[in-house]
Structures are given as C-alpha cells and as structure tokens.
C-alpha atoms as a PDB file:
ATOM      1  CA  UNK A   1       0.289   3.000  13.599  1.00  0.00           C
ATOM      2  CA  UNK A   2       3.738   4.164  12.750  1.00  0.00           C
ATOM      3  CA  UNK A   3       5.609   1.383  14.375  1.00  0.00           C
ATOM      4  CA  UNK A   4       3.993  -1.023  11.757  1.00  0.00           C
ATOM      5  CA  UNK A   5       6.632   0.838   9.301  1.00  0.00           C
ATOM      6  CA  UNK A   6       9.367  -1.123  11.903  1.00  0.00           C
ATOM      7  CA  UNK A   7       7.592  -4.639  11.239  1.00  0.00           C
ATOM      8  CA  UNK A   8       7.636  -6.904   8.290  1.00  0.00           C
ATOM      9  CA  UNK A   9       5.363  -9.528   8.180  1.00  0.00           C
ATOM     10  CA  UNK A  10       4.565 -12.272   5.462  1.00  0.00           C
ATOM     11  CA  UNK A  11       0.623 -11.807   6.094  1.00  0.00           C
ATOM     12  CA  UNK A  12      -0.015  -8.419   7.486  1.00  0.00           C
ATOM     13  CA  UNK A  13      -3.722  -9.390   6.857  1.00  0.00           C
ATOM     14  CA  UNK A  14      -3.551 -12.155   9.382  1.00  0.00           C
ATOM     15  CA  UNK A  15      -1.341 -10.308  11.936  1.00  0.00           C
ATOM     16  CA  UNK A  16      -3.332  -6.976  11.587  1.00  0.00           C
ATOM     17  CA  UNK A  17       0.279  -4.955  11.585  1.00  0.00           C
ATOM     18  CA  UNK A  18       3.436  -4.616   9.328  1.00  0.00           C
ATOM     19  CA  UNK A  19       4.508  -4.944   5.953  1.00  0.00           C
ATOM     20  CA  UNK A  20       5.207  -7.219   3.671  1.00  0.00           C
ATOM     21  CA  UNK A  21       9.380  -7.276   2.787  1.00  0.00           C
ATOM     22  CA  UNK A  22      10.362  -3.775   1.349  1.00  0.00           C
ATOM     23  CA  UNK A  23       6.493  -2.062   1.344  1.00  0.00           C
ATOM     24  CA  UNK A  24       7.045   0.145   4.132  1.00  0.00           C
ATOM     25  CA  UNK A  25      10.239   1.593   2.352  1.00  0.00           C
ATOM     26  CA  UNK A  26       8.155   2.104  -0.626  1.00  0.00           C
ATOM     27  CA  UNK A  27       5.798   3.820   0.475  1.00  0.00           C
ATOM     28  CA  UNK A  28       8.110   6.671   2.412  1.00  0.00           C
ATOM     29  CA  UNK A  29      10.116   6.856  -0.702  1.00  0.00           C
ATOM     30  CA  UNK A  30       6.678   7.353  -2.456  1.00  0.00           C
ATOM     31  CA  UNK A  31       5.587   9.987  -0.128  1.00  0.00           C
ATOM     32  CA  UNK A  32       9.252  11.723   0.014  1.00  0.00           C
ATOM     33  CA  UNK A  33       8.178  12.165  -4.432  1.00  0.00           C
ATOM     34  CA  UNK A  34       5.091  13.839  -4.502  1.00  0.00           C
ATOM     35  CA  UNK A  35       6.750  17.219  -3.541  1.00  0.00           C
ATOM     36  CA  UNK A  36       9.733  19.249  -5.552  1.00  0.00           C
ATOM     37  CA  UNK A  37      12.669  19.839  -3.835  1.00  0.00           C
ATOM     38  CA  UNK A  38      14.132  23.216  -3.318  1.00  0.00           C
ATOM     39  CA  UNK A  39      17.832  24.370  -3.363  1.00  0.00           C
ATOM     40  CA  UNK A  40      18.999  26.501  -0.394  1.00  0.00           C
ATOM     41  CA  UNK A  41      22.393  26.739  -2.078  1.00  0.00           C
ATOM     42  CA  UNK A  42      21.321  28.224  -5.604  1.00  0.00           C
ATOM     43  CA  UNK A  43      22.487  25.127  -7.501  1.00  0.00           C
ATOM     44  CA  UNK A  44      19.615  23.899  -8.915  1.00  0.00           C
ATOM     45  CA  UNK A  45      16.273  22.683  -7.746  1.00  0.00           C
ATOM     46  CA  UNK A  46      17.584  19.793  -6.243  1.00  0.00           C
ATOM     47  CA  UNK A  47      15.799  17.145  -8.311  1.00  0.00           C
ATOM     48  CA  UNK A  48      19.092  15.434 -10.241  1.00  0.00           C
ATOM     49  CA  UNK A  49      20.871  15.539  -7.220  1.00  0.00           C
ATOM     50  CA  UNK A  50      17.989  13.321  -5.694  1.00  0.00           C
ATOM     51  CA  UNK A  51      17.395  11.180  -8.878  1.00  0.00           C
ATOM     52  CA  UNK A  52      21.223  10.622  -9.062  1.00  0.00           C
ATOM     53  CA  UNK A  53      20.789   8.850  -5.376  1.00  0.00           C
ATOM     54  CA  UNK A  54      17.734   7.018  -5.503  1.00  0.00           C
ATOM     55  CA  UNK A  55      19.028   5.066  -8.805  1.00  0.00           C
ATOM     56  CA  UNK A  56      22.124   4.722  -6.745  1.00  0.00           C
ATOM     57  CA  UNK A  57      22.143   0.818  -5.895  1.00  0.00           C
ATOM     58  CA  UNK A  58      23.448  -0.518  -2.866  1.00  0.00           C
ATOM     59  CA  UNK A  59      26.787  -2.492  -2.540  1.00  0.00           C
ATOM     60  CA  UNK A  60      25.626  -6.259  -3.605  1.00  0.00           C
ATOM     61  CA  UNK A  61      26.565  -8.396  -0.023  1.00  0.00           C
ATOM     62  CA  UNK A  62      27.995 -11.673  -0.971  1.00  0.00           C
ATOM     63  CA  UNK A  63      26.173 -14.688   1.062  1.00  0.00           C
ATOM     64  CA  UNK A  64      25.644 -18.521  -0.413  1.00  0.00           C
ATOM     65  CA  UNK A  65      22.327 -18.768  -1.544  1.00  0.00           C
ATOM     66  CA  UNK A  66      20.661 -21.747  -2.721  1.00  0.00           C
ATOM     67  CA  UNK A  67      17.856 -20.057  -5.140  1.00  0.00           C
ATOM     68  CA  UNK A  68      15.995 -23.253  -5.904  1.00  0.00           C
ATOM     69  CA  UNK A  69      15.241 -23.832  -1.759  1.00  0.00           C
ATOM     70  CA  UNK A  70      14.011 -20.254  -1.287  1.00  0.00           C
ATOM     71  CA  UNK A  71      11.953 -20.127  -4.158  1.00  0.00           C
ATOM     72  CA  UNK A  72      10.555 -22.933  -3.111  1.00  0.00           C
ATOM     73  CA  UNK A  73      10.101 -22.193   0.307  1.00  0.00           C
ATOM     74  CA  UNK A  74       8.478 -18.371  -0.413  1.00  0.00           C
ATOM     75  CA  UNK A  75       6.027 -20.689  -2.853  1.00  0.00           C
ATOM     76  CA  UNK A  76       4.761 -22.768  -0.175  1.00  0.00           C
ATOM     77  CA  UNK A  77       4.466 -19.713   2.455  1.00  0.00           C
ATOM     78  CA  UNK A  78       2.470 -17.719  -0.004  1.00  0.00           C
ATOM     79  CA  UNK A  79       0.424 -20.805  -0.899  1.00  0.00           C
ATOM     80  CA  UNK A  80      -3.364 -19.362  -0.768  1.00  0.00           C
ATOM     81  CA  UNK A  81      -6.260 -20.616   0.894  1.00  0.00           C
ATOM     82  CA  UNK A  82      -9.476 -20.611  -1.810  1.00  0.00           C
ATOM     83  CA  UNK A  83     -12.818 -20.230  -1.581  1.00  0.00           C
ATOM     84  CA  UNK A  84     -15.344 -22.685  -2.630  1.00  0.00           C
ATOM     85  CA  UNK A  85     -15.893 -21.181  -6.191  1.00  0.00           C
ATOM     86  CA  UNK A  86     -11.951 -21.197  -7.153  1.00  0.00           C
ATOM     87  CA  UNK A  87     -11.105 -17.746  -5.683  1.00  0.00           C
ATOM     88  CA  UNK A  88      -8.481 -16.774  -3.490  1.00  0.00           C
ATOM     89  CA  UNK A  89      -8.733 -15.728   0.165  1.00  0.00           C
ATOM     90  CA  UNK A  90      -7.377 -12.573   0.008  1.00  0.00           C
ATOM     91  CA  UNK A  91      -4.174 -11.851   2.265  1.00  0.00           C
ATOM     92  CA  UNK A  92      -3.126  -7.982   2.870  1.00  0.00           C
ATOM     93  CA  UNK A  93      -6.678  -7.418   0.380  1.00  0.00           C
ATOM     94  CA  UNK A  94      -4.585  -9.246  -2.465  1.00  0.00           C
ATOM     95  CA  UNK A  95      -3.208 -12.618  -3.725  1.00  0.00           C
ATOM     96  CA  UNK A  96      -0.394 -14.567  -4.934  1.00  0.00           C
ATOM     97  CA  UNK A  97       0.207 -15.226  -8.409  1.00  0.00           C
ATOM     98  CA  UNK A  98       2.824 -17.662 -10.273  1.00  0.00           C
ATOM     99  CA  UNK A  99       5.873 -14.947  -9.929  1.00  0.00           C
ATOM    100  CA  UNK A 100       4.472 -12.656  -7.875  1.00  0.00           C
ATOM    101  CA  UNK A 101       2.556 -11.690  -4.502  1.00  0.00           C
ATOM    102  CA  UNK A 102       0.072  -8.181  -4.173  1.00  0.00           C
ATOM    103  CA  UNK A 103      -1.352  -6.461  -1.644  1.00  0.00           C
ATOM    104  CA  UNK A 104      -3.984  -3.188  -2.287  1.00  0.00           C
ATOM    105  CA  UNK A 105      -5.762  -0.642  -0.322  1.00  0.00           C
ATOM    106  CA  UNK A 106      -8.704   1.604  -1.683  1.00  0.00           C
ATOM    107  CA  UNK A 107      -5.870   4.034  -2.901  1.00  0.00           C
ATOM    108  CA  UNK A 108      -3.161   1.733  -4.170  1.00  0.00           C
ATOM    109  CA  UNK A 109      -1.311  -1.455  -5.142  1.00  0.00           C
ATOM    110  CA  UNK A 110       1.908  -3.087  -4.129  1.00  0.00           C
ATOM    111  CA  UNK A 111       3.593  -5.801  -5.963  1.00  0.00           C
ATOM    112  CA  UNK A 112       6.347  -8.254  -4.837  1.00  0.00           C
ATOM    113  CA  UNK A 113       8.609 -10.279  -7.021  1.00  0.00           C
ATOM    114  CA  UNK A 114      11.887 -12.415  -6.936  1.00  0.00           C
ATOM    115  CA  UNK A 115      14.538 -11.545  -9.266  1.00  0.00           C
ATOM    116  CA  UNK A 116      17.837 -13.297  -9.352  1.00  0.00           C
ATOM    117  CA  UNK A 117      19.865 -12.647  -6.923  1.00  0.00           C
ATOM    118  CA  UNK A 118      22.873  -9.654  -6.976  1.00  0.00           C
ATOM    119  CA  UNK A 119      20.743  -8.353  -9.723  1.00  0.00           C
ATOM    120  CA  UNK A 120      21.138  -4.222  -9.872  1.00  0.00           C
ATOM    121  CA  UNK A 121      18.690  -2.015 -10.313  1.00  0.00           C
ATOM    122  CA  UNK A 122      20.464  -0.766 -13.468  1.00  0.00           C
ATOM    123  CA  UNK A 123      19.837  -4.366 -14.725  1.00  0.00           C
ATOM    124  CA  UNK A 124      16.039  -3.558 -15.186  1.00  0.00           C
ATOM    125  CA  UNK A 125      13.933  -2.020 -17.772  1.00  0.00           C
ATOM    126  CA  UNK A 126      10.598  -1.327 -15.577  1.00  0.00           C
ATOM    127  CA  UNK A 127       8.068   0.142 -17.487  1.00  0.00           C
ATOM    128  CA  UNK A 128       4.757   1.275 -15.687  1.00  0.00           C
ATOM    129  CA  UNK A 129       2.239   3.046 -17.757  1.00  0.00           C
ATOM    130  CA  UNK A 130      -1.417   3.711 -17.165  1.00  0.00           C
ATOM    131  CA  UNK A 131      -2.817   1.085 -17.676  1.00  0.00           C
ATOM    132  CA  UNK A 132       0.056  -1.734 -18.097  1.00  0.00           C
ATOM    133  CA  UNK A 133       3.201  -2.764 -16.324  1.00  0.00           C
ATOM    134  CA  UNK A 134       6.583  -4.496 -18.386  1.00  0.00           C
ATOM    135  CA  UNK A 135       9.249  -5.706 -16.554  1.00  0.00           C
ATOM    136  CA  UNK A 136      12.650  -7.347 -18.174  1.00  0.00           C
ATOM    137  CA  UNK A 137      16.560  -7.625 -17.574  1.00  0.00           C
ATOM    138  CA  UNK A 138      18.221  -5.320 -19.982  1.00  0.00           C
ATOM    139  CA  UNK A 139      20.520  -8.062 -21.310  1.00  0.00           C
ATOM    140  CA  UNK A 140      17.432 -10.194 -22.202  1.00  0.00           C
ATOM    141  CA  UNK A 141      14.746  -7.681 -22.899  1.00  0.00           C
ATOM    142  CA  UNK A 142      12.643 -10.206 -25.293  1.00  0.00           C
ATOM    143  CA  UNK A 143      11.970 -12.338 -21.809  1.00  0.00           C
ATOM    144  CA  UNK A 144       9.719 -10.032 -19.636  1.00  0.00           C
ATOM    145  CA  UNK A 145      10.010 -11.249 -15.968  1.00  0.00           C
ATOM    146  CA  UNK A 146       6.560  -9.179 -15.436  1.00  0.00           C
ATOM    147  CA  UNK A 147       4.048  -8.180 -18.157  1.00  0.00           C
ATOM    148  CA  UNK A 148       0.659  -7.447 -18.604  1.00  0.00           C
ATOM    149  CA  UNK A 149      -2.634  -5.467 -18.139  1.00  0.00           C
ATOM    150  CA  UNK A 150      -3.861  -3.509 -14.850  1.00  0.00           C
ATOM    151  CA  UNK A 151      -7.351  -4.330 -14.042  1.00  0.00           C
ATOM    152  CA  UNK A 152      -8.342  -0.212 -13.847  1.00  0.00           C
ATOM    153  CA  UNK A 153      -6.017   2.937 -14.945  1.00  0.00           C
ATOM    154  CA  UNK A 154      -3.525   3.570 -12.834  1.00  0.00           C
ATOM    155  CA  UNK A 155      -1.492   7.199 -12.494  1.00  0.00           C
ATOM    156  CA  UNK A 156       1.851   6.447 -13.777  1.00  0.00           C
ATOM    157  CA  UNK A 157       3.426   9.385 -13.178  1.00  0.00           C
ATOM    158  CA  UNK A 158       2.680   8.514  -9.371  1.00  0.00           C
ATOM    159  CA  UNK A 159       3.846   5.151  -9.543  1.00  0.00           C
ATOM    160  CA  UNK A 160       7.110   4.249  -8.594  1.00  0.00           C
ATOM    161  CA  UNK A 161       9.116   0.913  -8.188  1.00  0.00           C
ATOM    162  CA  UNK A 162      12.731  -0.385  -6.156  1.00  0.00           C
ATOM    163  CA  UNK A 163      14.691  -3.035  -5.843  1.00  0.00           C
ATOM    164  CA  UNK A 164      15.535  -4.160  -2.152  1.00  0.00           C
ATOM    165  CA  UNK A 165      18.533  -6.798  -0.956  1.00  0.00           C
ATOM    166  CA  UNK A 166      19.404  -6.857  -4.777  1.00  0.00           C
ATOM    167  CA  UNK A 167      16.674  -9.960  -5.128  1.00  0.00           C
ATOM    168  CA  UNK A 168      13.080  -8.299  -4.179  1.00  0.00           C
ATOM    169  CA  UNK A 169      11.203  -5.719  -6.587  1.00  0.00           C
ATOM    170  CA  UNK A 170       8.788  -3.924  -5.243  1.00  0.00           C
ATOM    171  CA  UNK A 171       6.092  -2.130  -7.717  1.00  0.00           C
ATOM    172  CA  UNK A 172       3.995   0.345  -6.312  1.00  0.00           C
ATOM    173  CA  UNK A 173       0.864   1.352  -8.201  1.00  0.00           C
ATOM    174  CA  UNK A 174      -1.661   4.366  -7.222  1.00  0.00           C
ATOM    175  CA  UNK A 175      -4.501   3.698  -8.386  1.00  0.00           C
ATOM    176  CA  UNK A 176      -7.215   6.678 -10.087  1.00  0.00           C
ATOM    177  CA  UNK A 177     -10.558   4.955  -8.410  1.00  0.00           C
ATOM    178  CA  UNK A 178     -11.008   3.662  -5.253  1.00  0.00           C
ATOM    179  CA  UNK A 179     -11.702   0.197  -6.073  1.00  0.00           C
ATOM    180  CA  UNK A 180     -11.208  -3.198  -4.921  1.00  0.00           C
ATOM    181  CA  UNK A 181      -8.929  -5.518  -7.609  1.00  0.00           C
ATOM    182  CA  UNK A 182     -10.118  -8.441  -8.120  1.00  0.00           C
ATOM    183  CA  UNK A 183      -6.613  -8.968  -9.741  1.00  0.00           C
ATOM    184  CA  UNK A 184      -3.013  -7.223  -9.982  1.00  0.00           C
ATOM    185  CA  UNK A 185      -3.062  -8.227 -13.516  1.00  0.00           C
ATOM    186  CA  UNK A 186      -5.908  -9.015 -15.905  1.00  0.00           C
ATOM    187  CA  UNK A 187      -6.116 -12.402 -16.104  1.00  0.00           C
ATOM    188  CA  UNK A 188      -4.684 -13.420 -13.295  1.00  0.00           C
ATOM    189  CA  UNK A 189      -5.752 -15.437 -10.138  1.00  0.00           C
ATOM    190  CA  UNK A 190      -8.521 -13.792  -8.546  1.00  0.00           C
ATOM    191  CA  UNK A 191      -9.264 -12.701  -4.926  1.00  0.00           C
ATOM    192  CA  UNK A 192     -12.417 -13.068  -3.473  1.00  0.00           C
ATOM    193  CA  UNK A 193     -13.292  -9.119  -3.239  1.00  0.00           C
ATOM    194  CA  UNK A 194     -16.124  -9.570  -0.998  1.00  0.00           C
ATOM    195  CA  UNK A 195     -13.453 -11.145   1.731  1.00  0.00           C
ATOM    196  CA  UNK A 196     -11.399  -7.869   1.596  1.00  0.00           C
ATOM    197  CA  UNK A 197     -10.747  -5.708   4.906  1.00  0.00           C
ATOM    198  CA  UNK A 198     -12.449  -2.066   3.990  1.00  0.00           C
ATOM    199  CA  UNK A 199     -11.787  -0.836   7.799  1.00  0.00           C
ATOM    200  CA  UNK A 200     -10.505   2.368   7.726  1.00  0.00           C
ATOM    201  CA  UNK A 201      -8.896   4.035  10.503  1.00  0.00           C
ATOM    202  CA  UNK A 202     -10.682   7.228  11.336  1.00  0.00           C
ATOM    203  CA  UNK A 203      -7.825   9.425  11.390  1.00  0.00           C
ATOM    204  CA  UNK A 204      -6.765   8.861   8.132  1.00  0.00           C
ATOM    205  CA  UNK A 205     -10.003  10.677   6.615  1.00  0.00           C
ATOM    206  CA  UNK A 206      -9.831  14.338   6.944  1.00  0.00           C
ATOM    207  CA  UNK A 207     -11.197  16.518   9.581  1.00  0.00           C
ATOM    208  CA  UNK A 208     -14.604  17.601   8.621  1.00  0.00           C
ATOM    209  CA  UNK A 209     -15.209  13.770   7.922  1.00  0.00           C
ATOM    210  CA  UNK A 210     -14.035  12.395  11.150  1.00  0.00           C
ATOM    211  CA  UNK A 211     -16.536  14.876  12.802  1.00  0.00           C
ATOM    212  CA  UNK A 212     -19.209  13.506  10.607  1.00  0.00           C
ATOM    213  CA  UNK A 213     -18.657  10.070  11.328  1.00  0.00           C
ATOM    214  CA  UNK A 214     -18.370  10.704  15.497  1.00  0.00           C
ATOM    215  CA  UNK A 215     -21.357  12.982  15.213  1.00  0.00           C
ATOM    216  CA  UNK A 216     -23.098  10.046  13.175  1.00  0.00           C
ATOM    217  CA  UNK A 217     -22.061   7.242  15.922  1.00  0.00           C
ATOM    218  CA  UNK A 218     -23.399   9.374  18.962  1.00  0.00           C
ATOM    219  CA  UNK A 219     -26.250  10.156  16.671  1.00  0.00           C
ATOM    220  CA  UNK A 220     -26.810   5.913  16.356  1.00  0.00           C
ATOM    221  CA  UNK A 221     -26.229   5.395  19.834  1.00  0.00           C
ATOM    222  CA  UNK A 222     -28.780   8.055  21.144  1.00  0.00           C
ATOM    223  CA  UNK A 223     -31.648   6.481  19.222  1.00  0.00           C
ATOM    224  CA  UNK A 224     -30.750   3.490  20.187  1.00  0.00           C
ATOM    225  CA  UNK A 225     -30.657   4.263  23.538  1.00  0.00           C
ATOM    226  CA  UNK A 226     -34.154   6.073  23.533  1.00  0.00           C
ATOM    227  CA  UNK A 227     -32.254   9.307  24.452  1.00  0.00           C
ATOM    228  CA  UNK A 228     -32.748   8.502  27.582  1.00  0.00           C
ATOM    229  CA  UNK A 229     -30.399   6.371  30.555  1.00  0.00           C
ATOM    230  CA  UNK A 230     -27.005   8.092  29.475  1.00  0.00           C
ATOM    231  CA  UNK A 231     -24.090   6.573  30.926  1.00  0.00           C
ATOM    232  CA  UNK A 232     -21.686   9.299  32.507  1.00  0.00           C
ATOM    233  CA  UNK A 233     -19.527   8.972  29.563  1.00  0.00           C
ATOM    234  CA  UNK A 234     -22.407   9.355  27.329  1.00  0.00           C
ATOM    235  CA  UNK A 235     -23.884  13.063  29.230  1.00  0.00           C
ATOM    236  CA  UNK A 236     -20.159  14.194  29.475  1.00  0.00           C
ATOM    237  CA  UNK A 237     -20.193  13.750  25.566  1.00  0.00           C
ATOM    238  CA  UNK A 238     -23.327  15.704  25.298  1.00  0.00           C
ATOM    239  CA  UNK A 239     -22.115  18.296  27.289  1.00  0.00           C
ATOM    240  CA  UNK A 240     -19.509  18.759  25.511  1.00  0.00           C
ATOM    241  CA  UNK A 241     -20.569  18.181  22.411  1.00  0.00           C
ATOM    242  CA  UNK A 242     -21.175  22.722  21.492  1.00  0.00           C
ATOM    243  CA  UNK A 243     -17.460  23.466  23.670  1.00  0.00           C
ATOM    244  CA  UNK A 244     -15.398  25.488  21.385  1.00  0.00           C
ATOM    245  CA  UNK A 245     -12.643  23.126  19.637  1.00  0.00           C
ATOM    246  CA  UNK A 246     -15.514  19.845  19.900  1.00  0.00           C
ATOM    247  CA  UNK A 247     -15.130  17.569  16.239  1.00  0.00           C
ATOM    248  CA  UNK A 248     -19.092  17.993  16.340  1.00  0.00           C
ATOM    249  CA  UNK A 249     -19.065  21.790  15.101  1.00  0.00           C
ATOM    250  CA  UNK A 250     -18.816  22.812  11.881  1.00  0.00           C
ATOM    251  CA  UNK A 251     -15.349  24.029  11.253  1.00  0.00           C
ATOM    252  CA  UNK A 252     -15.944  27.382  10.962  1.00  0.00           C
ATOM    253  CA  UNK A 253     -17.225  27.224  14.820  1.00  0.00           C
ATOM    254  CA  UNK A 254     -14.403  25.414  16.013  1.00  0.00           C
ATOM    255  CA  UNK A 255     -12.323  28.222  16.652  1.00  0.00           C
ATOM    256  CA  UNK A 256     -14.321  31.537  17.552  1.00  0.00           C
END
C-alpha cells in the first residue's frame, strides 16, 4: 500500500507494513533515477542541476547523543532469532550482521548501517560495483566501515546509496536475478531462505499476468467445486467472465 511509505518500522516482516528507517526514501529517490530529466528552459538536460542537489547534505542538527547506549540498544533490537541449524530467522526476508541490518525482495536489496554521528555525506567514499560493495570515511580510507562480496551480480549502475539524519546509510542494491540471498555479503550470517515471505501482491505483476493468475484461481475453484453448486458470487463471475474490459480475455479482446 502506499501509506506503508508513511510508516517506519524496525521489523516490517513482523508488522506486515512499513519500512525500516530511511528505505522508503530510498526507494522514491531510486525510482525518481531511472528516467533522464528534460530542460523546459534550454539550459541543459537537467541532470547536474539534479546531481548538484541530491549530493547536497542536509544542515547537521545538534542534539546530545550518547553513541555507546544507542549502539547498544539498536544491537539488542536487531538481535535475531535462529533456527535450529545456526541460521537466522529472516526479518523483512534478511538478517542482521555485526555492523549492519538487510532486508531483500525478489528484485532488490537494502542495507542499513550506523556511521558516526554528524558525519556528511561528502565524508564517504561508497563504492558499489557489480559484484562488491566498499565503504570508508575519506579521512581514513585504509579502515573500510563496509567491505566485501555480493552473494550474486548486482547492476551497479542501478544501485544507489544515502545518508539519512547524518548517522544512517542506506545502500540500495538491484539485483540481476530474482533470487533469494542467503546473505548481503558472502560470508556473512545466513538467513534461513526457506523462511522467507515470497507473497506477492497481484497488482504489482503486469496485466496479462494478473489475468492469468485470476483466470487460474476460478479455474482451481471450479474443479474443485465439481462445476457445479456456484455461489451467486461465483455465476456472477462466470457471467461475466467474456464482458468486454473482463481480466479473463486476452488483451487484444479487452477493448473491441
């Protein structure tokens, strides 16, 4: 639903809505990427204008923080449940790792990390390439905050990452299969991939298969039923199953 954009949640898995600190914005500023921008003004296309304002970082708000507490705190909140052979539970399909937390879906992965606190996204060196990620503070690039392996290719030119409250980075990853991770990283902790959520909504396949699927259900429920004691529901769906404009015709037949 689009309200879940409006809700963050520390286990979206468990509440069945939201996202996790910073994901939601992600994944607009993801989706406001994949398309050029055009100039209406004949000054360009529009793209360094855009660049120049998303590595814009926001004013740093000064608060009292005590680092140690909350790092200690998001530790124990994150703390995963494991299966009997050593494997996580997985929690928004991913895990939680020493630094880091993950979440995937069949397309792509998202992962969450502390950094210190007032830290500016000019600070960072972020590297994400195809098949590995490397992040580090420019003033001490020898001590990578995040490096390693992805578990599968990923497209890197479709990958983006941000910094949110000047403390939380948030690494989005798109992935080139559809695949459940067993990991973010190669060797790290494991999920339990056989525990994963693989409900999909049906509206977020694309017409022709969503008219496949409902044909498919009534299809189940008809033998099931014998074809025979319909339920008005069930005879109104019949009926109305050939109407011009019904998900059950081909789409060439849909409009006549």
């Amino acid at each position: 639903m689009e309200t879940d954009f409006y809700v963050v949640s520390s286990d979206p898995g468990r509440h069945k809505m939201g996202f996790l600190p910073g994901q939601a914005q992600q994944k607009v500023l993801k989706a406001f990427q994949k398309y050029p921008l055009k100039s209406l003004d004949g000054s360009g296309d529009g793209v360094a204008a855009v660049n120049t304002a998303l590595n814009t970082t926001a004013p740093t708000v000064s608060a009292s923080v005590d680092t140690s507490k909350r790092s200690v705190s998001v530790l124990e909140d994150s703390k995963p449940q494991l299966t009997e052979d050593g494997k996580q539970v997985p929690v928004g399909n991913g895990g939680v790792a020493a630094n880091y937390t993950w979440t995937q879906t069949l397309e792509d992965v998202s992962i969450q990390m502390e950094v210190q606190p007032g830290t500016k996204a000019k600070d960072l060196i972020c590297r994400i390439e195809a098949s590995k990620v490397f992040v580090a503070l420019k003033s001490d690039p020898t001590k990578p905050l995040l490096e390693g392996e992805f578990p599968d290719k990923i497209r890197a030119d479709e990958s983006i990452w941000s910094l949110e409250s000047n403390h939380m980075l948030n690494i989005s990853l798109e992935k080139i299969k559809q695949t459940w991770w067993a990991s973010a990283l190669k060797g790290g902790p494991e999920i339990d991939t056989s525990q994963v959520d693989s409900r999909r909504n049906i509206q977020e396949y694309d017409e022709v298969t969503q008219g496949a699927i409902r044909k498919a259900v009534y299809d189940q429920r008809q033998q099931m039923s014998g074809g025979v004691h319909l339920t008005a529901e069930e005879k109104m769906l019949e009926d109305a199953k050939n109407l011009p404009g019904s998900p059950f015709l081909p789409p060439t037949q849909k409009n006549p």
